[in-house]
N, C-alpha and C. Protein backbone atom coordinates (compact mmCIF):
# COMPACT_ATOMS: atom_id res chain seq x y z
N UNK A 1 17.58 -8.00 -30.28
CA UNK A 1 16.44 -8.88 -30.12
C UNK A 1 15.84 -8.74 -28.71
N UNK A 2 16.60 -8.52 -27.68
CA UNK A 2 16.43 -8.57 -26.44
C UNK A 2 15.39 -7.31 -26.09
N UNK A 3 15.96 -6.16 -26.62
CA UNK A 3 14.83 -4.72 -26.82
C UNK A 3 13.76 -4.71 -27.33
N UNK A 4 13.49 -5.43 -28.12
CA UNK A 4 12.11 -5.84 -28.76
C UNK A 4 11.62 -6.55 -28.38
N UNK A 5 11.79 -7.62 -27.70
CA UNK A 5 10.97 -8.55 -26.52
C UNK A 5 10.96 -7.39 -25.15
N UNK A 6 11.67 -7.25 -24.99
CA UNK A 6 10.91 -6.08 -23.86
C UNK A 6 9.89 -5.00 -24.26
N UNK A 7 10.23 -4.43 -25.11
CA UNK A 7 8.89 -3.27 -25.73
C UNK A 7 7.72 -4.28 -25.94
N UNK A 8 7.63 -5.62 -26.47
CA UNK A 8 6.63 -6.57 -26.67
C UNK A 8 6.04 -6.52 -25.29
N UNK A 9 6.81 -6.95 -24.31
CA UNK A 9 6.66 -7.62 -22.86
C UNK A 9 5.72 -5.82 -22.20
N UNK A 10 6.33 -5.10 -22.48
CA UNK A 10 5.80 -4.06 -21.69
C UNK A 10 4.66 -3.32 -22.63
N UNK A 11 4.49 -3.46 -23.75
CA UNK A 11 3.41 -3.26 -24.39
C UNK A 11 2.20 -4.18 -23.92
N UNK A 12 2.29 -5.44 -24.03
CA UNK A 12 1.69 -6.20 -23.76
C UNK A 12 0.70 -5.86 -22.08
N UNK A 13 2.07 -5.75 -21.48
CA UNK A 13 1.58 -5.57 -19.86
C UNK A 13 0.68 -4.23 -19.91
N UNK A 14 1.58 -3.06 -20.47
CA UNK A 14 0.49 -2.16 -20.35
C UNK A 14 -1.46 -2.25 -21.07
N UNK A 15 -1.20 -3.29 -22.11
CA UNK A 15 -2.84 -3.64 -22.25
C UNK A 15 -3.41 -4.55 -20.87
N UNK A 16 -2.47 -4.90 -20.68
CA UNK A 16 -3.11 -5.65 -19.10
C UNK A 16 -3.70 -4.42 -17.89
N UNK A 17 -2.93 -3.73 -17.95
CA UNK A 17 -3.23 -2.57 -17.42
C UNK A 17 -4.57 -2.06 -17.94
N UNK A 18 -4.61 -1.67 -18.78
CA UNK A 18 -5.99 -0.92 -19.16
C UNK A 18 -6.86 -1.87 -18.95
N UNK A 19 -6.64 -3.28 -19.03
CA UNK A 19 -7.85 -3.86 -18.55
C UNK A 19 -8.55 -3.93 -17.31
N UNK A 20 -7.40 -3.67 -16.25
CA UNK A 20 -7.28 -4.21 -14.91
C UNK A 20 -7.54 -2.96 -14.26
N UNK A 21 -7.04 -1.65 -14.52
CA UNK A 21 -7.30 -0.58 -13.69
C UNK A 21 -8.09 0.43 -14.83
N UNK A 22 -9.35 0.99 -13.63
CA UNK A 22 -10.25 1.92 -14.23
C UNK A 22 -10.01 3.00 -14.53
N UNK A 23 -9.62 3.82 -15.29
CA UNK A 23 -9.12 5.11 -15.94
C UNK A 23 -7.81 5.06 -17.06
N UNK A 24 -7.77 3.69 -16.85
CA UNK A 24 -6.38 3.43 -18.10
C UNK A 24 -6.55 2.63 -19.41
N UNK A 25 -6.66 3.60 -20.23
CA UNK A 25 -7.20 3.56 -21.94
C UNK A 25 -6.33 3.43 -22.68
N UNK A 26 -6.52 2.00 -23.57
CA UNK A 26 -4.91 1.43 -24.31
C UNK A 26 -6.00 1.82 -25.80
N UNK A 27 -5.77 2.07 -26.82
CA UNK A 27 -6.90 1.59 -27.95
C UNK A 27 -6.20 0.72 -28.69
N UNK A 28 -5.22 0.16 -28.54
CA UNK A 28 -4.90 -1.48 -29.01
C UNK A 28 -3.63 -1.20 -29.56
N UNK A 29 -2.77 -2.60 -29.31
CA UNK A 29 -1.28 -2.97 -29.48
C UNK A 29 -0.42 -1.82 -29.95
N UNK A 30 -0.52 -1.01 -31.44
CA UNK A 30 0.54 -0.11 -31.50
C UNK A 30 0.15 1.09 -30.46
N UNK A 31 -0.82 1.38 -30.14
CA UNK A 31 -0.98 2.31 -29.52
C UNK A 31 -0.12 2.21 -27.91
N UNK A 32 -0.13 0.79 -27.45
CA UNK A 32 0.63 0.25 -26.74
C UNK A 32 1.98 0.55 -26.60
N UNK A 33 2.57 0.35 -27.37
CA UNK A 33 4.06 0.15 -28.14
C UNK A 33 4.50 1.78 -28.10
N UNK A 34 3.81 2.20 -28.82
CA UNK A 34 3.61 3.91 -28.75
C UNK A 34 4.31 4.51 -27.36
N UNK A 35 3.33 3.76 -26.13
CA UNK A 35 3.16 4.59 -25.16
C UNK A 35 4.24 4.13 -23.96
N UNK A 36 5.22 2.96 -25.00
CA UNK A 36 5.69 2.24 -24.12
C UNK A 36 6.95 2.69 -24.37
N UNK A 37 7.00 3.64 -25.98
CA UNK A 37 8.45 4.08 -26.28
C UNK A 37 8.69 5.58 -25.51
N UNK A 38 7.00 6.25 -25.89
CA UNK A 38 7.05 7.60 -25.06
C UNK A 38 7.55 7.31 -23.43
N UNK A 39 7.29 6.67 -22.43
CA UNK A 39 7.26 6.27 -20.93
C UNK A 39 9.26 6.36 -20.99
N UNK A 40 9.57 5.11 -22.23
CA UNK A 40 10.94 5.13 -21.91
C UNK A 40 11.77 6.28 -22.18
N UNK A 41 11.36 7.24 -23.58
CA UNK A 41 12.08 8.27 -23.40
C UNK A 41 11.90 9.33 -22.52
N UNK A 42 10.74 9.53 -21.71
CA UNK A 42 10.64 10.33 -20.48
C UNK A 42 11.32 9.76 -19.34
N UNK A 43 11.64 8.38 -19.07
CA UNK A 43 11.84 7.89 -17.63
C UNK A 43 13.74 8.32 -18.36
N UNK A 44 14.20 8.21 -19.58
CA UNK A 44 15.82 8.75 -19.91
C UNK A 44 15.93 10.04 -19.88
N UNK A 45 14.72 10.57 -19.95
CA UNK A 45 15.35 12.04 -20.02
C UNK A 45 15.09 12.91 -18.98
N UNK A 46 13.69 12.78 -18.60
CA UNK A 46 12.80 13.56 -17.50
C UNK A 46 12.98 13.10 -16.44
N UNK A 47 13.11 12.32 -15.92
CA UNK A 47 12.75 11.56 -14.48
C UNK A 47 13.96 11.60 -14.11
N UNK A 48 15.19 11.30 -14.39
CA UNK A 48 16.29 11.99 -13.41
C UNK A 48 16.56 13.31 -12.76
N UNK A 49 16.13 13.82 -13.63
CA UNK A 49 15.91 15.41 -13.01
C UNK A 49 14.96 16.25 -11.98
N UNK A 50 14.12 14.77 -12.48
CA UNK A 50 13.28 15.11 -11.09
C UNK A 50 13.35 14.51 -10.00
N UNK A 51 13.86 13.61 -9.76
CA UNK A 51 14.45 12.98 -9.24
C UNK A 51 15.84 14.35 -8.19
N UNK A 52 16.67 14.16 -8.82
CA UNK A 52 17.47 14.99 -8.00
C UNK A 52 16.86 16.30 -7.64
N UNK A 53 15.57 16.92 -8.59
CA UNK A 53 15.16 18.36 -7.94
C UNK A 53 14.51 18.13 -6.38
N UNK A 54 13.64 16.51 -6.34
CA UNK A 54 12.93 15.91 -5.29
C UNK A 54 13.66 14.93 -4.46
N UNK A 55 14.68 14.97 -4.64
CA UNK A 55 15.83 14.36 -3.69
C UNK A 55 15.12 14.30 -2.02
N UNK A 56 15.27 15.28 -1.49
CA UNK A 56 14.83 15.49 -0.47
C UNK A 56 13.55 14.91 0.11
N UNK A 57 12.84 15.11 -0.61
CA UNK A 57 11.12 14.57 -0.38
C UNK A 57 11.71 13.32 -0.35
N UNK A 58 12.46 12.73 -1.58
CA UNK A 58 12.29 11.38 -1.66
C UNK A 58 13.15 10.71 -0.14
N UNK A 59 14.18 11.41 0.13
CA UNK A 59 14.67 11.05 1.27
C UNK A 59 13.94 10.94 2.88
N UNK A 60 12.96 12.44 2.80
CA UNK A 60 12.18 12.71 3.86
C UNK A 60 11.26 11.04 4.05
N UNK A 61 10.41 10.70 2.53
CA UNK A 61 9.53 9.83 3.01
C UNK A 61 10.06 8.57 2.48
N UNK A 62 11.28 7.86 2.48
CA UNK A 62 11.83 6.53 2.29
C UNK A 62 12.42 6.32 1.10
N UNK A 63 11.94 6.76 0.07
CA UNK A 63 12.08 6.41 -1.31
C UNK A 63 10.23 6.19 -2.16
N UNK A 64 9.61 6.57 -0.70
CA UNK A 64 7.91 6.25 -1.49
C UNK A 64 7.96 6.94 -2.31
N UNK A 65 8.15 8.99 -2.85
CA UNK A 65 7.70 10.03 -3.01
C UNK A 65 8.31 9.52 -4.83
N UNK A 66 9.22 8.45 -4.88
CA UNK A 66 9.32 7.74 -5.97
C UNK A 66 8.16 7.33 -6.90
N UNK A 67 7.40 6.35 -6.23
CA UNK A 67 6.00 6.38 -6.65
C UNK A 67 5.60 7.36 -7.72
N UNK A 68 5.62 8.54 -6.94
CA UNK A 68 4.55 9.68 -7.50
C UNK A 68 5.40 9.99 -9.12
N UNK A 69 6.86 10.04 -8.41
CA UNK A 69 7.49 10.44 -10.10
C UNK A 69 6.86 9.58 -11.14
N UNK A 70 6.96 7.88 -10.56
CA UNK A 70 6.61 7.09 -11.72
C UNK A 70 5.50 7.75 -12.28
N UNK A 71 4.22 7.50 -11.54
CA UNK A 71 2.97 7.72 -11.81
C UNK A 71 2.75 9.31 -12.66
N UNK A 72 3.68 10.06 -12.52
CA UNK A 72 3.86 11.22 -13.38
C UNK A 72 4.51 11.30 -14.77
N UNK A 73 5.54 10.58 -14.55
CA UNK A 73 5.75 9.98 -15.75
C UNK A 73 4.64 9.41 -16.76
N UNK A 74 4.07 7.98 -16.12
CA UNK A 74 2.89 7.54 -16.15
C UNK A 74 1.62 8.44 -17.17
N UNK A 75 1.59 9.51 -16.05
CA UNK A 75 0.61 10.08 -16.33
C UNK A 75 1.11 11.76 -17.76
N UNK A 76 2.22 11.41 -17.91
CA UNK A 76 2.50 12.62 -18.68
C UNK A 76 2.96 12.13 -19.95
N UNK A 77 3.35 10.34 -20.31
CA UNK A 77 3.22 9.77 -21.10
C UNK A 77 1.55 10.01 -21.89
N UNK A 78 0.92 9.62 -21.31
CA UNK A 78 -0.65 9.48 -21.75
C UNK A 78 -1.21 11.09 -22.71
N UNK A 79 -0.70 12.25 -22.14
CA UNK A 79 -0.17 13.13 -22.69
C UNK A 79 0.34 13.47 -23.98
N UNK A 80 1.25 12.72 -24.17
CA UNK A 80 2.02 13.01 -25.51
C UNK A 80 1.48 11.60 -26.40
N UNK A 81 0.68 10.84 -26.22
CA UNK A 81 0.02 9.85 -27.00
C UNK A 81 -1.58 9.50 -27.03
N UNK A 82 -1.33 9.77 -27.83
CA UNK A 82 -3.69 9.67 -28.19
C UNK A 82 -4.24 8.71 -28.28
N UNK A 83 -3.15 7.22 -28.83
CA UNK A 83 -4.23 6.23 -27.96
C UNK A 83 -3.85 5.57 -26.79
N UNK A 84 -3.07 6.56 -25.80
CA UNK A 84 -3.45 5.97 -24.59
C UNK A 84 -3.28 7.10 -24.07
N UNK A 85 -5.03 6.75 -22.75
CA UNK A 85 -4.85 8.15 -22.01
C UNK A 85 -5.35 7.39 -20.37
N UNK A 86 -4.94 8.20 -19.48
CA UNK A 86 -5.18 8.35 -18.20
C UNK A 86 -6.04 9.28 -17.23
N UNK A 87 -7.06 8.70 -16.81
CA UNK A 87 -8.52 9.72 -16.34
C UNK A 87 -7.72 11.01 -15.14
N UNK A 88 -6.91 10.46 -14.93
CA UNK A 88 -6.42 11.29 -13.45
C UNK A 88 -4.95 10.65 -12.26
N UNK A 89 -4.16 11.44 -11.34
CA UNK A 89 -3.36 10.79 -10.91
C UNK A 89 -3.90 9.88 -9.93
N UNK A 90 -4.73 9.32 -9.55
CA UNK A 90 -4.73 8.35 -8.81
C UNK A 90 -5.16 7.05 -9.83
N UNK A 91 -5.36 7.11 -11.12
CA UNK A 91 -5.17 6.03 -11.97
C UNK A 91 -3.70 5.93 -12.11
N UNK A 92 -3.26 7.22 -12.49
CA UNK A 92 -1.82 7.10 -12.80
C UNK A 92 -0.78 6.25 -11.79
N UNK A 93 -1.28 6.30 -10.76
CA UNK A 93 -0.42 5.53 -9.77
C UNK A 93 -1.08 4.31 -9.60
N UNK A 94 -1.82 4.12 -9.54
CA UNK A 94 -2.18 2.43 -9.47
C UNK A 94 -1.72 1.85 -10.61
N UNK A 95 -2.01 2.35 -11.91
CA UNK A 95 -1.86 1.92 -13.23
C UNK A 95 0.07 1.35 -13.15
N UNK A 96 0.85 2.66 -12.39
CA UNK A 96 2.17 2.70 -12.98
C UNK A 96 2.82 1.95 -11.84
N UNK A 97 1.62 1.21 -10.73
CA UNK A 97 2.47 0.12 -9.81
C UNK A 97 1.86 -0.67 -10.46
N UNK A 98 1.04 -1.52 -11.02
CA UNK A 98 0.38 -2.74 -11.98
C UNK A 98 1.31 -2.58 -13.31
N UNK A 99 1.79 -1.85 -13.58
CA UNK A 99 2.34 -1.94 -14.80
C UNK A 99 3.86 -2.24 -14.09
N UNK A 100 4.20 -1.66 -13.63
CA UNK A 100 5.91 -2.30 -13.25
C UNK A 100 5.64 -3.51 -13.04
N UNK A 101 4.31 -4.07 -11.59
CA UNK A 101 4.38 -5.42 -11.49
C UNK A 101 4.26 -6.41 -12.36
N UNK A 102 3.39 -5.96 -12.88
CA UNK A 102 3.33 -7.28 -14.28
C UNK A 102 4.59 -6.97 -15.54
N UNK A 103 5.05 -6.12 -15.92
CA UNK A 103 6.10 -6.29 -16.40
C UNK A 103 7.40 -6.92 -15.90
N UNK A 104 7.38 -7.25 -14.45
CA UNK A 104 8.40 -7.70 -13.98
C UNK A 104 8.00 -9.48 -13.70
N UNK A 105 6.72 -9.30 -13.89
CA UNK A 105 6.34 -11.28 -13.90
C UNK A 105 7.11 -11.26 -15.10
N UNK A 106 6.33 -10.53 -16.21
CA UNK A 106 6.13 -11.63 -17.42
C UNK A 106 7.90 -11.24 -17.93
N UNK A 107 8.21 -10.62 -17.45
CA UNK A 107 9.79 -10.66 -18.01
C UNK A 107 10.92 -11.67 -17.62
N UNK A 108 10.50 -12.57 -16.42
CA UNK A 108 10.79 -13.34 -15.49
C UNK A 108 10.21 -14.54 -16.05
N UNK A 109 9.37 -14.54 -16.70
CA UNK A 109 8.45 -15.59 -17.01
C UNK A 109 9.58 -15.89 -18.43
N UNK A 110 9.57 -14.92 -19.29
CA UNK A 110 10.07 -14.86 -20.54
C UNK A 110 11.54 -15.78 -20.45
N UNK A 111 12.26 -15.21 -19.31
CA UNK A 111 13.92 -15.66 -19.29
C UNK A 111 13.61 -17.14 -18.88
């Protein structure tokens, strides 16, 4: 039950997203849900690996160079799903810090 209120919670947020930042295109709820299952199986499968290939960077500049993975993620989700797409990486990164933030209200809100 708990997994399905989160895919709700982060579906949800990501339509907040497309509302809120310019280049981020939801075309409504499943498409949402969609893009919210693609994000999680890239951030389990993909993003550790990049992660340790960018170790270094990420060390050089604090843990920021993190960011960019999200926002690649972000932006490589949009990719593998047609109704949601992303104009470019500097949507992708605003979009994929508005989307963590508000998924982390309303999940807070929820408990």
């Amino acid at each position: 039950m708990k997994a399905i209120a989160n895919l709700v919670i982060s579906a949800l947020s990501l339509m907040v997203v497309s509302k809120i930042v310019s280049g981020v295109t939801i075309t409504g709820f499943w498409g949402a849900v969609l893009a919210v299952v693609v994000m999680a199986i890239l951030n389990t499968l993909i993003k550790p690996i990049l992660f340790l290939l960018t170790l270094p960077v990420t060390i050089v500049t604090f843990g920021l160079f993190t960011f960019v993975l999200n926002a690649l993620m972000f932006l490589l989700a949009s990719r593998f799903v047609s109704g949601f797409a992303v104009d470019g990486f500097g949507a992708a990164l605003v979009g994929s810090l508005v989307f963590s933030i508000l998924t982390t209200i309303f999940s807070s809100l929820v408990k």
